[in-house]
C-alpha atoms as a PDB file:
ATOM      1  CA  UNK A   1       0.000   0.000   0.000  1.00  0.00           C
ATOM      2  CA  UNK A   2       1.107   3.748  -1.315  1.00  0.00           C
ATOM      3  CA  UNK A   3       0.914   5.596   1.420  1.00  0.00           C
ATOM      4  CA  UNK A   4       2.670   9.296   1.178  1.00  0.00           C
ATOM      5  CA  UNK A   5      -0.820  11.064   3.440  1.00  0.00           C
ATOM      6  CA  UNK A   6      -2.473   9.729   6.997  1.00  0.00           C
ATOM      7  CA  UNK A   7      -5.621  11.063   8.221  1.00  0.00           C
ATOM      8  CA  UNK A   8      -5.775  11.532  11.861  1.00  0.00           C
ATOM      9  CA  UNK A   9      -9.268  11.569  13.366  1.00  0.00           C
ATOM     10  CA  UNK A  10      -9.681  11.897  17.476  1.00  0.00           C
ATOM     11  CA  UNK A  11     -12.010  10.798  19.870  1.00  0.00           C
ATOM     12  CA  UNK A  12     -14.142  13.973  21.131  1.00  0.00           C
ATOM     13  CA  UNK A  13     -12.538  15.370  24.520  1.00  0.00           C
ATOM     14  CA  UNK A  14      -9.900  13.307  24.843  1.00  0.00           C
ATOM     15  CA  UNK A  15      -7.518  15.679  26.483  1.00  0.00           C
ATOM     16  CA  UNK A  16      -5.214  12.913  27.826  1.00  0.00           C
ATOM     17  CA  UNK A  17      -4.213  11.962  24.566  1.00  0.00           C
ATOM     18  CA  UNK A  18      -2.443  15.232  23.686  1.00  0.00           C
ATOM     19  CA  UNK A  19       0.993  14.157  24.295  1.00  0.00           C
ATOM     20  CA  UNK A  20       0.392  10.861  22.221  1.00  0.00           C
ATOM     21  CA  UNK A  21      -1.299  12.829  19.415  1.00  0.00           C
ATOM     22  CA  UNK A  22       2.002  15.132  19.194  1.00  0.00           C
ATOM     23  CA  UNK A  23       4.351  11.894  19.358  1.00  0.00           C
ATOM     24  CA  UNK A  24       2.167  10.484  16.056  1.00  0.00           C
ATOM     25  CA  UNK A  25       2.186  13.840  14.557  1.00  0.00           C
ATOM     26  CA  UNK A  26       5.955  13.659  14.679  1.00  0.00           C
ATOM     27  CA  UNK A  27       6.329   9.880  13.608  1.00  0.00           C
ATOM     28  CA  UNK A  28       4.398  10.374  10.609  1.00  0.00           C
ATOM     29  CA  UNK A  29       6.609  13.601  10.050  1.00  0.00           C
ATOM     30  CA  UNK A  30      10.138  12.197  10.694  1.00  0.00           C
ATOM     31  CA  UNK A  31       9.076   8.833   7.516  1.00  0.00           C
ATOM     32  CA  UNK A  32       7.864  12.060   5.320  1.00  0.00           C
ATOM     33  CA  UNK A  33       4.499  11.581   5.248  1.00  0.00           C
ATOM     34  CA  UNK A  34       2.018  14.557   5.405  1.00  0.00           C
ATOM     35  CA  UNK A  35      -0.068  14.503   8.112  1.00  0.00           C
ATOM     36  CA  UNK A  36      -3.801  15.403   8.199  1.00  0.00           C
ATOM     37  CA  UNK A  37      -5.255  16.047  11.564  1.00  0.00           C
ATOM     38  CA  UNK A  38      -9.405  16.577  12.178  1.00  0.00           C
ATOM     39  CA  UNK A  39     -10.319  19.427  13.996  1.00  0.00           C
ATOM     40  CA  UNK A  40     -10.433  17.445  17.403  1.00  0.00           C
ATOM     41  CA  UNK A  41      -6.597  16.176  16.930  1.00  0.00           C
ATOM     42  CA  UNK A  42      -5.356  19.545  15.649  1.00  0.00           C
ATOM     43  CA  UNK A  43      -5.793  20.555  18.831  1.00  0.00           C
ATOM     44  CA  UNK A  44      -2.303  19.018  19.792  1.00  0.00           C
ATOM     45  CA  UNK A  45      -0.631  19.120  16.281  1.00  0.00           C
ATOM     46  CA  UNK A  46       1.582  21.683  14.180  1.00  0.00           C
ATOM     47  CA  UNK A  47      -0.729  21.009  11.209  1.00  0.00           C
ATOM     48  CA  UNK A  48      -3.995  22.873  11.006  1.00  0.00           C
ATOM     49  CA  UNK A  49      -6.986  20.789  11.787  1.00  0.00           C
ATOM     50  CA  UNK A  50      -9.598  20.130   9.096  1.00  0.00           C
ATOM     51  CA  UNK A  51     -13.140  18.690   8.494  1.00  0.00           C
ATOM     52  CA  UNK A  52     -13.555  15.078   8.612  1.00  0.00           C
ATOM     53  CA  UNK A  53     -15.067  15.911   4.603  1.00  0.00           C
ATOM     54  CA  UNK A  54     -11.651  17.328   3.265  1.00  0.00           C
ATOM     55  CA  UNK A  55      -9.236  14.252   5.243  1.00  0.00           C
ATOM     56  CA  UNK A  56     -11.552  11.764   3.140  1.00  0.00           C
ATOM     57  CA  UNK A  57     -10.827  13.741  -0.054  1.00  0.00           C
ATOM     58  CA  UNK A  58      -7.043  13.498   0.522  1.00  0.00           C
ATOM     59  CA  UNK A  59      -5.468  11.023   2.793  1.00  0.00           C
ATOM     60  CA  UNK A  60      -4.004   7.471   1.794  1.00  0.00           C
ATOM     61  CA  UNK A  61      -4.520   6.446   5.159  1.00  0.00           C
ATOM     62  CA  UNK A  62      -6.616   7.283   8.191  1.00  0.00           C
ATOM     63  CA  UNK A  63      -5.733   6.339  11.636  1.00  0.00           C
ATOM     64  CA  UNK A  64      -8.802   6.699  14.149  1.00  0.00           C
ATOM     65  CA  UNK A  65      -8.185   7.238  17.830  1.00  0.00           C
ATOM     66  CA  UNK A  66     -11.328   6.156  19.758  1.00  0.00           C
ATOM     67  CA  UNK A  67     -14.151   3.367  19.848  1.00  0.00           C
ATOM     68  CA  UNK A  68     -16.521   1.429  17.636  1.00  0.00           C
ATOM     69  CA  UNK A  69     -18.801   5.377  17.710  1.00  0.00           C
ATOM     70  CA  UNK A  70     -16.080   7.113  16.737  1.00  0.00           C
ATOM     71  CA  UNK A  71     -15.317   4.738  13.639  1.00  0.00           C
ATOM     72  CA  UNK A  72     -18.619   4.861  12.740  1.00  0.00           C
ATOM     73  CA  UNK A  73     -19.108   8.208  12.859  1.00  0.00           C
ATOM     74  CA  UNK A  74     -15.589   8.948  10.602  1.00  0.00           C
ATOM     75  CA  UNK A  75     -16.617   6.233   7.936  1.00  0.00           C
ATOM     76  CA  UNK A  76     -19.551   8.067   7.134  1.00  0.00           C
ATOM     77  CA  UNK A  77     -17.336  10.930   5.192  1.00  0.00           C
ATOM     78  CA  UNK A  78     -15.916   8.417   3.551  1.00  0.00           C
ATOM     79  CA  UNK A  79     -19.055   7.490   1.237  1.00  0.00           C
ATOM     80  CA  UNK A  80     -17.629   7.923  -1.686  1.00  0.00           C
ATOM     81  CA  UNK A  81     -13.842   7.105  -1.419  1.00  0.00           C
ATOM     82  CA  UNK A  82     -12.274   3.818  -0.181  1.00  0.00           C
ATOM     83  CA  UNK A  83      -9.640   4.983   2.100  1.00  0.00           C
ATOM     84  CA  UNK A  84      -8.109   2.573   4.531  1.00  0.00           C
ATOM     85  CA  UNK A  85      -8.717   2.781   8.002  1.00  0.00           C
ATOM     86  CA  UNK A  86      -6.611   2.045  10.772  1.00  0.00           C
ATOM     87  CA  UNK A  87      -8.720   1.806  14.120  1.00  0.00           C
ATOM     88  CA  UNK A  88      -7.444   2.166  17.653  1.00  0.00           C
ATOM     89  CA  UNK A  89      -9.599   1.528  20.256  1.00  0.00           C
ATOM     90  CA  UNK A  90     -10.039   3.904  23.520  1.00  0.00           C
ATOM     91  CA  UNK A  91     -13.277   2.394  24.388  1.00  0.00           C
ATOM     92  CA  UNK A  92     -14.907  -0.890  26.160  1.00  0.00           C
ATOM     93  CA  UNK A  93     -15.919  -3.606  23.961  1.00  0.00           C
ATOM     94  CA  UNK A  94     -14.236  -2.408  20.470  1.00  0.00           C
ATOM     95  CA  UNK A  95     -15.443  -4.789  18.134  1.00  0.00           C
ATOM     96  CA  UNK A  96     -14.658  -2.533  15.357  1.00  0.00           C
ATOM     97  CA  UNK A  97     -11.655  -0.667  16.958  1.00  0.00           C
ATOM     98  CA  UNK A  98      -9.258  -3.948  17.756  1.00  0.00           C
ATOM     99  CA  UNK A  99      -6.027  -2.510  18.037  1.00  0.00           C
ATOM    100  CA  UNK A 100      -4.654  -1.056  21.620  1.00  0.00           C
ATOM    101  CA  UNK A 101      -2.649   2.513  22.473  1.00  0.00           C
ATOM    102  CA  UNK A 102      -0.153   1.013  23.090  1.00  0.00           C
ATOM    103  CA  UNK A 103       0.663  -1.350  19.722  1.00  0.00           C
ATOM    104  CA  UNK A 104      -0.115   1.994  18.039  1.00  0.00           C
ATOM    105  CA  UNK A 105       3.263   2.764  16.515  1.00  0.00           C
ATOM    106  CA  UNK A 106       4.195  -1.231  15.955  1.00  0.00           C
ATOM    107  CA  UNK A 107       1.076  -1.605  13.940  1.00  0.00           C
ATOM    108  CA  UNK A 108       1.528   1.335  12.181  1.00  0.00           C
ATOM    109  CA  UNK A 109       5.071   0.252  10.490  1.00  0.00           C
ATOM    110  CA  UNK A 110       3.455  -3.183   9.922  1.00  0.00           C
ATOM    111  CA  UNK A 111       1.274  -1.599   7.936  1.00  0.00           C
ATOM    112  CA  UNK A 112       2.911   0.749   5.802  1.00  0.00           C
ATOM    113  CA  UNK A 113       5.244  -1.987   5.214  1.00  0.00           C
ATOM    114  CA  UNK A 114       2.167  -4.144   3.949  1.00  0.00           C
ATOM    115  CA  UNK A 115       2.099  -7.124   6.510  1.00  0.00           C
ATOM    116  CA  UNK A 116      -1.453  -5.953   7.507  1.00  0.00           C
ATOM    117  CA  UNK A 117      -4.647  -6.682   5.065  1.00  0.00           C
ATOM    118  CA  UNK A 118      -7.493  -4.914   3.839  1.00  0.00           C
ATOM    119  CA  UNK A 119     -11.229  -6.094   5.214  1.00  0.00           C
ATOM    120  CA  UNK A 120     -13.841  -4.941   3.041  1.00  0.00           C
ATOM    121  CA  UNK A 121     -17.310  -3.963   5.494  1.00  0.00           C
ATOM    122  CA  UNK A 122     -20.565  -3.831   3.676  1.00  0.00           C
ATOM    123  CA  UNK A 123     -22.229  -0.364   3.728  1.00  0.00           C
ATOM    124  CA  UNK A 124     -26.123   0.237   3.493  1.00  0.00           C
ATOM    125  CA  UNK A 125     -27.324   3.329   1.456  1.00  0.00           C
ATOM    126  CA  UNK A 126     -30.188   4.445   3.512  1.00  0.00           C
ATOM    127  CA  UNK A 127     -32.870   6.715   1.750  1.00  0.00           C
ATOM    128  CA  UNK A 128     -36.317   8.520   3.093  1.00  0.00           C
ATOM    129  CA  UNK A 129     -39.322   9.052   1.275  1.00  0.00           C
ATOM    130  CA  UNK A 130     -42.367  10.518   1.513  1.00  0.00           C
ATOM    131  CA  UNK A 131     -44.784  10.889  -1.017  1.00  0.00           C
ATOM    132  CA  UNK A 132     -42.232  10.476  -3.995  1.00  0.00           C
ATOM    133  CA  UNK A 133     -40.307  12.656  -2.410  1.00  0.00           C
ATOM    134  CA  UNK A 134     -36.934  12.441  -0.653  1.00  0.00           C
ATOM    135  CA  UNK A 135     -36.162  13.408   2.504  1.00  0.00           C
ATOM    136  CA  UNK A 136     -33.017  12.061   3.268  1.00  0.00           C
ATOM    137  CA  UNK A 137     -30.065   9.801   2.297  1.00  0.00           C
ATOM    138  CA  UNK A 138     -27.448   8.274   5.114  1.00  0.00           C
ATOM    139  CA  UNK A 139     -24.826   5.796   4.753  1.00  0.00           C
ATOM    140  CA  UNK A 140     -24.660   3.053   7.935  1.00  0.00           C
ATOM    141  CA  UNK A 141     -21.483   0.603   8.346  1.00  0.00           C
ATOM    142  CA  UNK A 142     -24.056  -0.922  11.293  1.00  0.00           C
ATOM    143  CA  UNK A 143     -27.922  -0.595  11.199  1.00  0.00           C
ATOM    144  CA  UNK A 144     -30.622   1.119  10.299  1.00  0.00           C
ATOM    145  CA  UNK A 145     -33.066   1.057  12.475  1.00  0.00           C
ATOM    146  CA  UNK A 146     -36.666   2.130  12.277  1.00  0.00           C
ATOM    147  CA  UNK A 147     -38.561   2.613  15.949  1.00  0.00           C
ATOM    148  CA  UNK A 148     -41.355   3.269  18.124  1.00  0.00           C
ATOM    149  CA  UNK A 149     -40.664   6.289  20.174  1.00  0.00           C
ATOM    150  CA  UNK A 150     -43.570   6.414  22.279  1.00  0.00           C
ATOM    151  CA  UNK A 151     -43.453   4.738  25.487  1.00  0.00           C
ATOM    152  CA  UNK A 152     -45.514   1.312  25.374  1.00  0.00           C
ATOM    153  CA  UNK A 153     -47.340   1.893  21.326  1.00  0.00           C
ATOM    154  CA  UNK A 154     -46.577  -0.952  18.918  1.00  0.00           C
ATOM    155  CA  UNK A 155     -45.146  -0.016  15.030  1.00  0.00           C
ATOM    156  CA  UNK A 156     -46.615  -1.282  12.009  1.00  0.00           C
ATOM    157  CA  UNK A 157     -43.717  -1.978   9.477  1.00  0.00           C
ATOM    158  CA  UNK A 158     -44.500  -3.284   6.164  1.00  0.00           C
ATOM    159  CA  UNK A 159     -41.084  -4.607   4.739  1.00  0.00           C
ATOM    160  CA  UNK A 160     -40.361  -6.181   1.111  1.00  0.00           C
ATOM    161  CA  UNK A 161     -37.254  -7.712  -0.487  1.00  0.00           C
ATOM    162  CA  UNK A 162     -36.630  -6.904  -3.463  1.00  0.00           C
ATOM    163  CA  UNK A 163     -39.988  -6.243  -4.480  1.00  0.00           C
ATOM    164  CA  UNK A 164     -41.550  -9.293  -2.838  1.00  0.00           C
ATOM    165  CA  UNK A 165     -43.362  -8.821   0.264  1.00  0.00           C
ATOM    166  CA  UNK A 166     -41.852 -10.349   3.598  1.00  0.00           C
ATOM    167  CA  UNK A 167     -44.257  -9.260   6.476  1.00  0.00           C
ATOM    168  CA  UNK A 168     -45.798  -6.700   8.363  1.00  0.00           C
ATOM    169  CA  UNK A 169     -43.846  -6.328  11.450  1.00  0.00           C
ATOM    170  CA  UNK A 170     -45.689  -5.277  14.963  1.00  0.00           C
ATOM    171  CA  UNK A 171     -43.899  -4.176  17.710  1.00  0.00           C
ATOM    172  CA  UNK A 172     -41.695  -1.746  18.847  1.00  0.00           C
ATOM    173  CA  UNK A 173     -39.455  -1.528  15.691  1.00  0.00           C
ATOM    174  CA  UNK A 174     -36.733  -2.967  12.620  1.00  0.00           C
ATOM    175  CA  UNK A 175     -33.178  -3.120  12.508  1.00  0.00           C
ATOM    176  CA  UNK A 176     -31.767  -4.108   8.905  1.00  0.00           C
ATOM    177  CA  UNK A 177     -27.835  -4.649   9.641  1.00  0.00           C
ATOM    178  CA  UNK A 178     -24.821  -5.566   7.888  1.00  0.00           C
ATOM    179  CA  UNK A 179     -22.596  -8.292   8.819  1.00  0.00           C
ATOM    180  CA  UNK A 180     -20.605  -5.733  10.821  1.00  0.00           C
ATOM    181  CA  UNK A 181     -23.613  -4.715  12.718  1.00  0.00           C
ATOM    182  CA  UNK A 182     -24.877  -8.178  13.625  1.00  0.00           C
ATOM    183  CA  UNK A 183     -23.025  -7.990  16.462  1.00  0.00           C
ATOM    184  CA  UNK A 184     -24.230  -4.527  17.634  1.00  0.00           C
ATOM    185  CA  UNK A 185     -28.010  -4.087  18.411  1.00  0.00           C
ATOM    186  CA  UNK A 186     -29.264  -6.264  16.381  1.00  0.00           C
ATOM    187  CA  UNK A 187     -27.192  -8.798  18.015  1.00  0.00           C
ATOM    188  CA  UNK A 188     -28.672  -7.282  21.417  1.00  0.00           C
ATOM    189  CA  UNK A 189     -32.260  -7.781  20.501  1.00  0.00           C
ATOM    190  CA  UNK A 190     -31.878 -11.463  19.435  1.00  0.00           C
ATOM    191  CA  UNK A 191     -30.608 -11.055  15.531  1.00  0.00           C
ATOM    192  CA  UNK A 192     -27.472 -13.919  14.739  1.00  0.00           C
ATOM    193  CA  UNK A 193     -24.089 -13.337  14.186  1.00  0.00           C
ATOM    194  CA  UNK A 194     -22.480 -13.246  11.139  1.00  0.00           C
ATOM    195  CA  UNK A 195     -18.815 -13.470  10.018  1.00  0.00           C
ATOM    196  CA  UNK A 196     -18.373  -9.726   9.004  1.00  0.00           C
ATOM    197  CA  UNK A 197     -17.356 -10.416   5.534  1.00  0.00           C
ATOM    198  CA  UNK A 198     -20.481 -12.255   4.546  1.00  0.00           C
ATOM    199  CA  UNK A 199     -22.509 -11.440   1.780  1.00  0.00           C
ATOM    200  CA  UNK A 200     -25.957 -10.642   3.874  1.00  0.00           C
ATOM    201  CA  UNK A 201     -28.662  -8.506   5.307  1.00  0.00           C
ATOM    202  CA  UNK A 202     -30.262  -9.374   9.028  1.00  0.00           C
ATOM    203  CA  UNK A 203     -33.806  -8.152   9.397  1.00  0.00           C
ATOM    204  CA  UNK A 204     -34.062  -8.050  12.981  1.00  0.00           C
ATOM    205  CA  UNK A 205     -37.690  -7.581  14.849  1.00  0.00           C
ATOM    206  CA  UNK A 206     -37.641  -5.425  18.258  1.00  0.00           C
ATOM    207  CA  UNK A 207     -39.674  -7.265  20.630  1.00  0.00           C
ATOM    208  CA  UNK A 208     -42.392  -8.297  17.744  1.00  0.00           C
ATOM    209  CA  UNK A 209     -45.946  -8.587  18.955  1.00  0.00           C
ATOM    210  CA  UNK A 210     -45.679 -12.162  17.526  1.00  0.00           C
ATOM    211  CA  UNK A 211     -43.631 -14.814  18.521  1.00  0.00           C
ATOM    212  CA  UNK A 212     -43.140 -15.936  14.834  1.00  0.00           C
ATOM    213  CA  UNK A 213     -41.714 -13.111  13.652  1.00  0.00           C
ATOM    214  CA  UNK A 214     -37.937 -13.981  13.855  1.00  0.00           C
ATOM    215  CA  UNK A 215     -34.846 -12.666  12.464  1.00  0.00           C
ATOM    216  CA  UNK A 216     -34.241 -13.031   8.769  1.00  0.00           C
ATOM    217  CA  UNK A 217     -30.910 -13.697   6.529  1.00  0.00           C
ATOM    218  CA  UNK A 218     -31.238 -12.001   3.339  1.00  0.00           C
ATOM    219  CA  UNK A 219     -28.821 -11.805   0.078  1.00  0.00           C
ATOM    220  CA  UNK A 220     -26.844  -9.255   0.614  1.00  0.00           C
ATOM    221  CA  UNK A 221     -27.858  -8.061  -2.716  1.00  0.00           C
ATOM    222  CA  UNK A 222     -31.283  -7.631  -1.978  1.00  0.00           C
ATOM    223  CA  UNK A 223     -33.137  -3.962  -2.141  1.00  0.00           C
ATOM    224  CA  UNK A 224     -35.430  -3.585   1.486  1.00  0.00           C
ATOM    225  CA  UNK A 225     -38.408  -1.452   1.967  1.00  0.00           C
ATOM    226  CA  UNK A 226     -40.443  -0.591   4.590  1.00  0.00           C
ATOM    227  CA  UNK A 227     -43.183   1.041   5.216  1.00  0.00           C
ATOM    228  CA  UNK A 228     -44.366   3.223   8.240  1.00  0.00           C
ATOM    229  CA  UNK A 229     -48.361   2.186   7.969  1.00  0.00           C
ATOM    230  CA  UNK A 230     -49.115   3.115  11.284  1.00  0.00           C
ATOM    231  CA  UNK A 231     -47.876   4.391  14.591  1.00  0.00           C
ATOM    232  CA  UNK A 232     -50.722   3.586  16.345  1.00  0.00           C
ATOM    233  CA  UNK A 233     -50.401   7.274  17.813  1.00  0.00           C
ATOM    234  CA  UNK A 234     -46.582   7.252  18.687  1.00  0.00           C
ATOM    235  CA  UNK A 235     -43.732   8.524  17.123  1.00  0.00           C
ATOM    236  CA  UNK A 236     -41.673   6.724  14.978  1.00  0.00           C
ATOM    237  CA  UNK A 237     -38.218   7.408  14.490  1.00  0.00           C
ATOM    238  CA  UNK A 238     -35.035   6.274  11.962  1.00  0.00           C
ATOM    239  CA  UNK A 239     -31.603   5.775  13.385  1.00  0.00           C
ATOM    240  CA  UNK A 240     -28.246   5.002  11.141  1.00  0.00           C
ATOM    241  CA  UNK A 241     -25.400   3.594  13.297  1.00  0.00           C
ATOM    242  CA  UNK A 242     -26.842   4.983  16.440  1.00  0.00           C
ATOM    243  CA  UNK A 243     -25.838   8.207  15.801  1.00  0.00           C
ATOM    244  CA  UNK A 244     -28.069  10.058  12.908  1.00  0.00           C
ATOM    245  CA  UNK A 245     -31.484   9.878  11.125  1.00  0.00           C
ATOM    246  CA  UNK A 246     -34.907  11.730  11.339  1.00  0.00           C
ATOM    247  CA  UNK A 247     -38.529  11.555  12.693  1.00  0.00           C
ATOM    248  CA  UNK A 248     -40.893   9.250  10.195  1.00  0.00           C
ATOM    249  CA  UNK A 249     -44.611   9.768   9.529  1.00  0.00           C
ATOM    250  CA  UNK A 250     -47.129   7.188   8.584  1.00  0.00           C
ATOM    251  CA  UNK A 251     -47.213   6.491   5.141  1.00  0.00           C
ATOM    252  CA  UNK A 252     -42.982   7.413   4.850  1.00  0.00           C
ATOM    253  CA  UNK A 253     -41.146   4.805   3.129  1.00  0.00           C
ATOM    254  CA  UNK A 254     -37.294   4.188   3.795  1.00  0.00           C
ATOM    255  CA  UNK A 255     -34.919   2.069   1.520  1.00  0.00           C
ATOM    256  CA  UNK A 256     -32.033   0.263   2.488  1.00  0.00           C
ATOM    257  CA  UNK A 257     -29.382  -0.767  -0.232  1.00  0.00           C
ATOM    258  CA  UNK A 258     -25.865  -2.257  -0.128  1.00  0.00           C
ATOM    259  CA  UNK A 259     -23.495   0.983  -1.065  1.00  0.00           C
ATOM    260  CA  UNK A 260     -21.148   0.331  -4.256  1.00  0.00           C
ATOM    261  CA  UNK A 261     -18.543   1.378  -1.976  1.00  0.00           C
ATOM    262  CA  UNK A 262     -17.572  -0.567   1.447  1.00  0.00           C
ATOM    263  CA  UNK A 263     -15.342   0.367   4.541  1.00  0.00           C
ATOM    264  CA  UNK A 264     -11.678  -0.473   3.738  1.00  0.00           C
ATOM    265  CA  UNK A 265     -10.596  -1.313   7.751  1.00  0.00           C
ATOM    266  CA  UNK A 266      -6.817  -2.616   8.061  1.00  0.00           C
ATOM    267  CA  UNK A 267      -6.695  -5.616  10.353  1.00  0.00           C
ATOM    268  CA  UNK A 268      -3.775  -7.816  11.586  1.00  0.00           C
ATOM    269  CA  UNK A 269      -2.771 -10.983   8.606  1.00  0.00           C
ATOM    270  CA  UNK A 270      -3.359 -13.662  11.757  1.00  0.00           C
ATOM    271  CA  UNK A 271      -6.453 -12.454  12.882  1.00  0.00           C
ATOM    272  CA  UNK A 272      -9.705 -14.156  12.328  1.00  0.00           C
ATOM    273  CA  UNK A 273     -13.231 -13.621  13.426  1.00  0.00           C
ATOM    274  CA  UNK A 274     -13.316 -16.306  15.332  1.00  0.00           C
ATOM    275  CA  UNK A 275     -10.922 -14.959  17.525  1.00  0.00           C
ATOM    276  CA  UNK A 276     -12.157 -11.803  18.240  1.00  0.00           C
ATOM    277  CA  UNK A 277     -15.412 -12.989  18.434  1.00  0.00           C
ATOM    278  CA  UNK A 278     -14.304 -15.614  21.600  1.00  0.00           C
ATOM    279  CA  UNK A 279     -12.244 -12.336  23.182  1.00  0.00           C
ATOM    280  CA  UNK A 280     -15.334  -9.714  22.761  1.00  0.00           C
ATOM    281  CA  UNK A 281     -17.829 -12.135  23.507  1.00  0.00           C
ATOM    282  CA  UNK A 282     -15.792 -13.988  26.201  1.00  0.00           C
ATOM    283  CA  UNK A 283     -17.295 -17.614  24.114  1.00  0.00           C
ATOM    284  CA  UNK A 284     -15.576 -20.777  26.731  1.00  0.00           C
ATOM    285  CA  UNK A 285     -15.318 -18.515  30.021  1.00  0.00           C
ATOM    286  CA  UNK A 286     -17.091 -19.594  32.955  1.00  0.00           C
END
């Protein structure tokens, strides 16, 4: 991998990491590469900080300080270019963000000297409608999810595949995941995992009013729709990777698409699923 430009995008408020954000700053300097700090990690570095937007635009590589939100949220400038991402987790669980502080600067000449490998993540394009007309388009590396907001009132979500008519879902909401997501709410509210390379979409009911309505594997080709019909006098509400999304009304439609372009994440050549998923999920402990 080419790499002459790294991307450095920080955790919000992470004032602790000042003196480590300076040290990277300098590494990256001292093997002549240009350095690209986000607003939040030009705080601590010579170079000016710049939007998220403009990084995506330009760097070879982007190194993210943080957890699984912060990834998420930096992947979604990133719709339309397939930079690689390096992702160092600061957080809890980091099922996303796998590598630690402190292998920070031993991973990062494994990688520019190519011993680490390139994951490709399904992305969703996620589009509102109402009445023919749009309202909204979101890209989600996790979930979209479509949900009650109203304490205690069922939804009423008519969803099709590709045309073809699944169900009518009743209770408190959807998620549609990718792979990646199938082990973040959707794994949470009873959806299976998958191997985060698959070729799938999980249709995941929230608490369904009916027992038979279970999770569903779809193609990961496949085109979903579904339709608000009615909120039974409760809000109803999408949310893409947790983090953005808008208020639905009966009768809105939203559409949920694999993206032509995925997340490019940079993991270790010995690591497997597997692994991380017996270390996140603590699988054999008792």
């Amino acid at each position: 991998m080419d790499v002459r430009t790294v991307g450095i995008c920080l955790k919000p408020g992470e004032r602790e990491l000042a003196e480590l954000i300076r040290e990277l700053e300098k590494w990256l300097a001292d093997r002549g590469l240009t350095v690209l700090p986000d607003a939040e990690a030009g705080r601590w570095t010579q170079a000016r900080g710049l939007r998220r937007e403009e990084i995506a635009t330009r760097a070879d590589l982007i190194v993210v300080l943080g957890g699984d939100g912060t990834l998420l949220s930096v992947t979604r400038t990133l719709a339309d270019r397939a930079a690689p991402v390096l992702s160092v987790n600061l957080g809890t669980l980091g099922f996303l963000a796998e590598i630690a502080p402190e292998d920070l600067f031993p991973t990062l000449v494994d990688v520019l000297e190519g011993r680490f490998r390139i994951e490709q993540r399904m992305r969703f394009d996620v589009a509102v409608e109402r009445a023919g007309e749009n309202l909204g388009a979101f890209t989600a590396l996790n979930d979209a999810v479509i949900a009650s907001t109203a304490l205690s009132r069922m939804v009423y979500l008519q969803t099709y595949a590709d045309g073809a008519e699944v169900t009518t879902y009743h209770g408190d909401g959807l998620i549609v995941a990718t792979p990646t997501g199938s082990t973040a709410y959707s794994l949470s509210a009873g959806g299976p995992l998958l191997l985060s390379t698959a070729d799938a979409i999980v249709l995941t009911p929230i608490s369904p009013h009916a027992l038979t309505q279970r999770p569903l594997v779809l193609p990961g080709s496949c085109s979903v729709e579904v339709h608000v019909l009615d909120p039974r006098g409760g809000g109803v509400q999408l949310t893409v990777d947790g983090q953005v999304g808008r208020a639905l009304e009966e009768g809105d439609v939203v559409r949920v698409q694999r993206s032509a372009q995925p997340t490019l994440l940079l993991v270790p050549p010995d690591r497997n699923r597997f692994q991380v998923m017996r270390a996140k999920l603590r699988w054999g402990e008792r």
